[in-house]
C-alpha atoms as a PDB file:
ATOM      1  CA  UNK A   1     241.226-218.459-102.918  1.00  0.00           C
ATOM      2  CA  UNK A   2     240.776-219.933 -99.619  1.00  0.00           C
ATOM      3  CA  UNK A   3     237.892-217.787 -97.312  1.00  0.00           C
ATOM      4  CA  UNK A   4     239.173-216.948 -93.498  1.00  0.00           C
ATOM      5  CA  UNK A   5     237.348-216.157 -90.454  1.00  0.00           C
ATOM      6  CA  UNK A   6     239.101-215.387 -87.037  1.00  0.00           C
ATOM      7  CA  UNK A   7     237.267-215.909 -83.728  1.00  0.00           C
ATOM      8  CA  UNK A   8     238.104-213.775 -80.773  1.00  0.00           C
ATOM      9  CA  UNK A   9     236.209-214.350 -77.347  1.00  0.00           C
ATOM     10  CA  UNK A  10     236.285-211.941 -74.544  1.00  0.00           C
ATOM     11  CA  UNK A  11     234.005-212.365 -71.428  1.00  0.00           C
ATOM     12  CA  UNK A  12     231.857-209.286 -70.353  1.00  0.00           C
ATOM     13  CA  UNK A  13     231.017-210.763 -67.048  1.00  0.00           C
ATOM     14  CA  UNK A  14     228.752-213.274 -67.030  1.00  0.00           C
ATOM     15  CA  UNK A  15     228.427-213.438 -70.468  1.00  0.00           C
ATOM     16  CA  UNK A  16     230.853-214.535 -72.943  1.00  0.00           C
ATOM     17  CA  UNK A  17     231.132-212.480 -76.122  1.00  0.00           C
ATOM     18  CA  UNK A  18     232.361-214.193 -79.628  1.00  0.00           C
ATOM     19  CA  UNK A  19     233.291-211.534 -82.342  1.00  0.00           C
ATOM     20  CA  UNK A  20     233.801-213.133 -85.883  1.00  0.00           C
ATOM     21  CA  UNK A  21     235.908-211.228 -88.899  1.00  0.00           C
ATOM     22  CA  UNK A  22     235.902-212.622 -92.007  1.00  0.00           C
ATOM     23  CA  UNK A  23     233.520-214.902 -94.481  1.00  0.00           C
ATOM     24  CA  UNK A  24     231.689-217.363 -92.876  1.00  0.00           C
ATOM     25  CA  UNK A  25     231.024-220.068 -95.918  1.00  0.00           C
ATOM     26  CA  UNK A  26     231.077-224.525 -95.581  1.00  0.00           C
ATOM     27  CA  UNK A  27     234.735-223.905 -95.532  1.00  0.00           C
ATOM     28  CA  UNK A  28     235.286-221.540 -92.447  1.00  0.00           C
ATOM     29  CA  UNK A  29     231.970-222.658 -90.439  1.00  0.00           C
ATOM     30  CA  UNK A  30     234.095-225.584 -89.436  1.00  0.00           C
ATOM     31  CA  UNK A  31     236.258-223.545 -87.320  1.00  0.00           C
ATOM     32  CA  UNK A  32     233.330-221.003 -85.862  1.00  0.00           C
ATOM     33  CA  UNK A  33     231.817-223.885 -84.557  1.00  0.00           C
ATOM     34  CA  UNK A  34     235.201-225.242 -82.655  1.00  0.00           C
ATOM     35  CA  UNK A  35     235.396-221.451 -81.315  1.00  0.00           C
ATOM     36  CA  UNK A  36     232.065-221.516 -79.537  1.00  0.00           C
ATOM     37  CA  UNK A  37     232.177-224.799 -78.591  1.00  0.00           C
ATOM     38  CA  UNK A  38     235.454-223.693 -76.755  1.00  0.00           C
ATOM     39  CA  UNK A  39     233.564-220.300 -75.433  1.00  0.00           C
ATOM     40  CA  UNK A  40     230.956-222.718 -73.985  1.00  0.00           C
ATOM     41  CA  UNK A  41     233.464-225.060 -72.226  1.00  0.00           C
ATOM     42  CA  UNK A  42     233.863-222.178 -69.416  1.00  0.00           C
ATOM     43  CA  UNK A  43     229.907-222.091 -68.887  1.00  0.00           C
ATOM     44  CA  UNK A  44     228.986-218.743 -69.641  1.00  0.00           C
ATOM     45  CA  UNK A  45     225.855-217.527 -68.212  1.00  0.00           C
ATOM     46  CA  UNK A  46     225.269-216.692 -71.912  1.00  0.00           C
ATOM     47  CA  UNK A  47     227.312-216.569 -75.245  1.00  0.00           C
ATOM     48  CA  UNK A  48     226.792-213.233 -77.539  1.00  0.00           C
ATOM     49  CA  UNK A  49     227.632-213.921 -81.479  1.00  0.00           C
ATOM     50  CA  UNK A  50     228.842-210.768 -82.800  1.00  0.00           C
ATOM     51  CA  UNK A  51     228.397-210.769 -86.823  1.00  0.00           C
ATOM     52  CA  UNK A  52     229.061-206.977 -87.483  1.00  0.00           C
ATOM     53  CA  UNK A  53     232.325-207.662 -88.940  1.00  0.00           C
ATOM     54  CA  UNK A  54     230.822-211.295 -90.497  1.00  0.00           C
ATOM     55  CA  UNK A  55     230.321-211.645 -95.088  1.00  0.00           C
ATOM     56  CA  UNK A  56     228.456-214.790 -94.558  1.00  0.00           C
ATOM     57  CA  UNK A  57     229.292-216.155 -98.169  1.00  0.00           C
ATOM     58  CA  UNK A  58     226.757-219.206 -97.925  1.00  0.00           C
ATOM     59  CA  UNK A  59     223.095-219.694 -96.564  1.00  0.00           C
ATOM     60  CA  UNK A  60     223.954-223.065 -95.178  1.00  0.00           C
ATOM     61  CA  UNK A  61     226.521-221.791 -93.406  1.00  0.00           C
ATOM     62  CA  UNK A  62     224.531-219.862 -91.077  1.00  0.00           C
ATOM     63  CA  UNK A  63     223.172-223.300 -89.542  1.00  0.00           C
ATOM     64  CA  UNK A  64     226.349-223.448 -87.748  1.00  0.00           C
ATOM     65  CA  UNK A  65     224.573-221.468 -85.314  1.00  0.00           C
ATOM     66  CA  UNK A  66     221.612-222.905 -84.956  1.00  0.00           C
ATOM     67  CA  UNK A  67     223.697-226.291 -84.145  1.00  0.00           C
ATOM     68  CA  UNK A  68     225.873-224.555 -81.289  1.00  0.00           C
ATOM     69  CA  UNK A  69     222.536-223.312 -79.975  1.00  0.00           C
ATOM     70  CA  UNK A  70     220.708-226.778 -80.394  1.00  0.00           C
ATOM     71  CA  UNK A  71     224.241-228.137 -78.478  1.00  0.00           C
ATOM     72  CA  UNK A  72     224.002-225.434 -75.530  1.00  0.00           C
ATOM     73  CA  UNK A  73     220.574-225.681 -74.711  1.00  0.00           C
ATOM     74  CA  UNK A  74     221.864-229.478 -73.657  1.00  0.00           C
ATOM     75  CA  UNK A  75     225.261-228.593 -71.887  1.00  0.00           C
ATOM     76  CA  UNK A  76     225.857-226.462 -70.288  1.00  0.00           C
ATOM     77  CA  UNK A  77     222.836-224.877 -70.493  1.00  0.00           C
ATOM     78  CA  UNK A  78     223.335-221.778 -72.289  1.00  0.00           C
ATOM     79  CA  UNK A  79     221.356-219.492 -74.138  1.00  0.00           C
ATOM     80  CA  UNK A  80     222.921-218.102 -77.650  1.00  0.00           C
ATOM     81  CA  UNK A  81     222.176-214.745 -79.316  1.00  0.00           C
ATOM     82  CA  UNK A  82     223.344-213.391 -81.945  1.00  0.00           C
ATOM     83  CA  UNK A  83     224.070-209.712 -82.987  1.00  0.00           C
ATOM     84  CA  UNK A  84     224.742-207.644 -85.806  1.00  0.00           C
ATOM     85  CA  UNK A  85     224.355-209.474 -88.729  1.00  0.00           C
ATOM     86  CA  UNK A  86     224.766-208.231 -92.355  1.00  0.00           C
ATOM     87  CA  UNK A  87     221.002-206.890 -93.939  1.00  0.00           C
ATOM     88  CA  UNK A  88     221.587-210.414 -96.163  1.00  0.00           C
ATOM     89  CA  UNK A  89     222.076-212.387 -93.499  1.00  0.00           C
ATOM     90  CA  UNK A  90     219.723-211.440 -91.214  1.00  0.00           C
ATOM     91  CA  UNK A  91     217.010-211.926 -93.999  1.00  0.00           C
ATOM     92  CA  UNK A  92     218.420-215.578 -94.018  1.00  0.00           C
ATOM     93  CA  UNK A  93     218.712-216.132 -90.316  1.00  0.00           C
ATOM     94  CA  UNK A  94     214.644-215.287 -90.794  1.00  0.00           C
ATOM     95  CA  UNK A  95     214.157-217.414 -93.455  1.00  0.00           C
ATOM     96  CA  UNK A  96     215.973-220.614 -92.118  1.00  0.00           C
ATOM     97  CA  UNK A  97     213.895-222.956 -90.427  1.00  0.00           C
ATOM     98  CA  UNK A  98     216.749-224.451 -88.712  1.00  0.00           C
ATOM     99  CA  UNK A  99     218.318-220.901 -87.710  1.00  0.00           C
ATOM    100  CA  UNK A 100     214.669-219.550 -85.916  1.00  0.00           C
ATOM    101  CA  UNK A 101     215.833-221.626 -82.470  1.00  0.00           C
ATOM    102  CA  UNK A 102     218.624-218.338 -82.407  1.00  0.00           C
ATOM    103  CA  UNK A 103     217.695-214.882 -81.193  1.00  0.00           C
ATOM    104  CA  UNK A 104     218.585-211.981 -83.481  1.00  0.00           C
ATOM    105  CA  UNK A 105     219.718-208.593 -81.881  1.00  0.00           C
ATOM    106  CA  UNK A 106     220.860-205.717 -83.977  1.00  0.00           C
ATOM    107  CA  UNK A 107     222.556-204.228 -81.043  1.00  0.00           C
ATOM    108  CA  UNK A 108     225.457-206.209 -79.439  1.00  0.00           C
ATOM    109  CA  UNK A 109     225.183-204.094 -75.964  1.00  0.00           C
ATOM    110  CA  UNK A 110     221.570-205.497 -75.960  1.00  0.00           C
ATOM    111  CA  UNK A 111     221.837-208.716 -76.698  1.00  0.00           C
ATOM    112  CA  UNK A 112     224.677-208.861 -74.041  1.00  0.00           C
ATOM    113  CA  UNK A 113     222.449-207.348 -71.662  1.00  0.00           C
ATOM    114  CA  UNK A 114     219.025-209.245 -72.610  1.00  0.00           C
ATOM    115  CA  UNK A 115     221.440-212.167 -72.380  1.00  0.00           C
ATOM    116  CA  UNK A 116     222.451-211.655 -69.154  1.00  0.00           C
ATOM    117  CA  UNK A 117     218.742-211.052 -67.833  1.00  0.00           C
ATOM    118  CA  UNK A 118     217.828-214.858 -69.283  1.00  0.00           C
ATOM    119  CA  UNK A 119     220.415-216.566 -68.353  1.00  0.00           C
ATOM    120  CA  UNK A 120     219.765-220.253 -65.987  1.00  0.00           C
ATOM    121  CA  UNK A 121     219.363-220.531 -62.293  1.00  0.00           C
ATOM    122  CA  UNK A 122     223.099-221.431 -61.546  1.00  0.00           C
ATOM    123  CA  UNK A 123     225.650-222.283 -58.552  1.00  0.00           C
ATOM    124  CA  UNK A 124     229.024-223.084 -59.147  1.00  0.00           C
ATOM    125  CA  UNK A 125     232.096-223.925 -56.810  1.00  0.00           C
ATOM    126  CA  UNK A 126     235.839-223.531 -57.175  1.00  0.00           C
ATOM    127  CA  UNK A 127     237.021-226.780 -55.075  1.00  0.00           C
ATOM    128  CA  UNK A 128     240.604-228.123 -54.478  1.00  0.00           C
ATOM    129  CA  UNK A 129     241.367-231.657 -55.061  1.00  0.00           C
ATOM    130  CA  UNK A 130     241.187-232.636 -51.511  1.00  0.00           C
ATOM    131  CA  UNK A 131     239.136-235.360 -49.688  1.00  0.00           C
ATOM    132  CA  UNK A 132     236.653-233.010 -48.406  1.00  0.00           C
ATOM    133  CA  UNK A 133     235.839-231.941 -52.273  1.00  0.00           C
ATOM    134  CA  UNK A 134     232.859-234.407 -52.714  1.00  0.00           C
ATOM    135  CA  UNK A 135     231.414-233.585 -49.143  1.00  0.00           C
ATOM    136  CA  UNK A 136     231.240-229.546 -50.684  1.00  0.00           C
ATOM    137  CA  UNK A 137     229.729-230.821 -53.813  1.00  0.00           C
ATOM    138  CA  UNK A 138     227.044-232.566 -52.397  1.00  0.00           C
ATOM    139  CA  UNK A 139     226.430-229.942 -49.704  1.00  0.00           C
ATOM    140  CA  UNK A 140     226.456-227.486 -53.001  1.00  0.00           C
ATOM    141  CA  UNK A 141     224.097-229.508 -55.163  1.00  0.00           C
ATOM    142  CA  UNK A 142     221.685-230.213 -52.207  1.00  0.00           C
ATOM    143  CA  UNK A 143     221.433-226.617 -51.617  1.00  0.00           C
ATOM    144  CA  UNK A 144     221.063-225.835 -55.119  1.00  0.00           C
ATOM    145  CA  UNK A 145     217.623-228.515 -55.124  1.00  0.00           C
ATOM    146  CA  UNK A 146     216.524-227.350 -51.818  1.00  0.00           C
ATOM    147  CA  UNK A 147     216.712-223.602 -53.017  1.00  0.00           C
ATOM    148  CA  UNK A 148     214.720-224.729 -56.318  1.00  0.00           C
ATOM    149  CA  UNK A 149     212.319-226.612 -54.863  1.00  0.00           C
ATOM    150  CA  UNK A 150     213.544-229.709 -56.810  1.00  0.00           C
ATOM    151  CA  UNK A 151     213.740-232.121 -53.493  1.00  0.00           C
ATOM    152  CA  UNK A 152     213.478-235.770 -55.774  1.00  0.00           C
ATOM    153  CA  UNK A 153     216.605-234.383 -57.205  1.00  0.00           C
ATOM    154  CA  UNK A 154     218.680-234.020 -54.831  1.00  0.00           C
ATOM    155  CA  UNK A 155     219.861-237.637 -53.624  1.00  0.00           C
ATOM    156  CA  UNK A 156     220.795-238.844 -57.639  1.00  0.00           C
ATOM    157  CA  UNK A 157     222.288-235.367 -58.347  1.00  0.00           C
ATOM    158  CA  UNK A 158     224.255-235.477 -55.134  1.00  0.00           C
ATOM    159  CA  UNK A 159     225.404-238.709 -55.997  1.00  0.00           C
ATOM    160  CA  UNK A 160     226.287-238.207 -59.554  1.00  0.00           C
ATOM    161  CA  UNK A 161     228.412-235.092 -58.545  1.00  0.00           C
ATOM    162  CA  UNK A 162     230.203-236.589 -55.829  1.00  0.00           C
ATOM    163  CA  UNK A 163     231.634-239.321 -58.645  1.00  0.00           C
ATOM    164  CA  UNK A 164     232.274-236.586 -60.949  1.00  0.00           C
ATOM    165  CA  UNK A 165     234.141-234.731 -58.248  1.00  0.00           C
ATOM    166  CA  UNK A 166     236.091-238.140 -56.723  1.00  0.00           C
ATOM    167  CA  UNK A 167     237.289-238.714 -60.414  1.00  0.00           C
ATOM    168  CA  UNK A 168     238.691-235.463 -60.736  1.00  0.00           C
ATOM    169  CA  UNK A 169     240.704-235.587 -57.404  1.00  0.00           C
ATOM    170  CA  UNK A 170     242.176-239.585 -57.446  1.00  0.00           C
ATOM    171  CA  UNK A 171     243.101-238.790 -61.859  1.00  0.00           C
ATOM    172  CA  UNK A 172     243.305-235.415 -62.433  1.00  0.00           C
ATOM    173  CA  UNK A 173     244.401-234.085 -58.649  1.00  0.00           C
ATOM    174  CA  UNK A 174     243.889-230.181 -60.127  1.00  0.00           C
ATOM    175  CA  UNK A 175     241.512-227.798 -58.960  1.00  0.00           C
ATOM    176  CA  UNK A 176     237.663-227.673 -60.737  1.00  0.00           C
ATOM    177  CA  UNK A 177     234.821-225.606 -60.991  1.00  0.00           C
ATOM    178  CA  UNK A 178     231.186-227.253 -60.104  1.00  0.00           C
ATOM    179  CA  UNK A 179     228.612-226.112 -61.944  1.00  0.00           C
ATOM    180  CA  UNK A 180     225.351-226.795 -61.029  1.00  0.00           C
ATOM    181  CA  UNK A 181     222.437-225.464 -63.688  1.00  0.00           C
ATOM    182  CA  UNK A 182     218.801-225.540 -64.021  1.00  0.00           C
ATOM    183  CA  UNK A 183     217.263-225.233 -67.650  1.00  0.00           C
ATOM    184  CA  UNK A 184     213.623-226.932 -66.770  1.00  0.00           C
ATOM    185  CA  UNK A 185     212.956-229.561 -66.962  1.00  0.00           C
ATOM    186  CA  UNK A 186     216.353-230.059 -66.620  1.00  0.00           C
ATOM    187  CA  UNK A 187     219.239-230.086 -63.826  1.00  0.00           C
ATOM    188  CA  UNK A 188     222.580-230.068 -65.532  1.00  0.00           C
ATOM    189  CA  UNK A 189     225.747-230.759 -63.544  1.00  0.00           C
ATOM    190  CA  UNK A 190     229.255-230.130 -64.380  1.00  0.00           C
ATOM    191  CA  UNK A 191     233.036-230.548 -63.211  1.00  0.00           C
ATOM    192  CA  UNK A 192     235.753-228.877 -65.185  1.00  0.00           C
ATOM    193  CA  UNK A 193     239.369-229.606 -64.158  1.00  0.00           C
ATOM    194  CA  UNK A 194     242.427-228.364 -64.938  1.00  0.00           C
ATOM    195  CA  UNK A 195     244.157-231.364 -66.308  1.00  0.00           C
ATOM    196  CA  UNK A 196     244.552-231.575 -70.460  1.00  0.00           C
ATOM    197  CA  UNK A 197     244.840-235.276 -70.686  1.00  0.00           C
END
């Protein structure tokens, strides 16, 4: 018999909040880890696992986590926390090497709000794909260095965004969101549009 897990995201502002039902085993972990890659794609200031409802069925399973952490930390920047595990599974989440890069919570309002509280120094814009798009992103990004002290940064970052930004409006012509994130040592910058091709 085939194991199932279902995935349901809902965003307690400005954290997003993953709750998993079923058993997590090599079989399911497949689909977990599409789920909060997708939670991620909206840049959370933070993503909250909740395993309360979770029969992890397989040790090596569990390092589906510690990947999606491993994957955040790089873009977009996000911390990960999980909350609520099984007794069994939270003795293996301490026993994993590869699982210790995760925070634990037993409480899910806690790590939601302990989640919230270490979340990246972040600005983000909602621009329309009009000329004067790349002119706000630089302005954005250079007051984003300027504000953390980060002044080398600001002519390649500015630079880099305003491409990122031009692409969206001459191919994609739908509105984005500009992200731009500091995780020292590093500045991460982002441009989600609307367009599914």
């Amino acid at each position: 018999m085939s194991s199932r897990i279902t995935c349901e995201v809902r965003t307690t502002a400005p954290v997003a909040v993953v709750r998993l039902t079923g058993a997590l085993d090599l079989g399911t972990m497949r689909s977990v880890h599409h789920a909060l890659r997708d939670a991620l794609v909206d840049q959370p200031d933070a993503l909250v696992v909740d395993m309360a409802e979770v029969d992890v069925k397989d040790r090596l399973a569990l390092s589906v986590f510690a990947a999606t952490a491993r994957r955040a930390e790089e873009w977009p920047g996000v911390p990960v926390v999980l909350c609520c595990p099984s007794p069994v599974a939270a003795r293996w989440l301490s026993e994993s090497t590869t699982c210790r890069v995760v925070p634990v919570s037993p409480d899910c309002a806690e790590a939601t709000r302990v989640a919230g509280t270490t979340s990246p120094l972040r600005m983000r814009a909602r621009l329309e794909p009009v000329a004067g798009a790349c002119r706000r992103a630089r302005e954005l990004v250079t007051e984003a260095c300027a504000r953390w002290n980060l002044p080398d940064a600001s002519g390649p970052a500015a630079l880099v965004l305003s491409e990122l930004v031009g692409n969206v409006v001459r191919h994609a012509g739908t509105p984005m969101q500009v992200t731009v994130t500091l995780r020292r040592p590093y500045l991460h910058l982002a441009v989600v549009d609307g367009s599914s091709a």
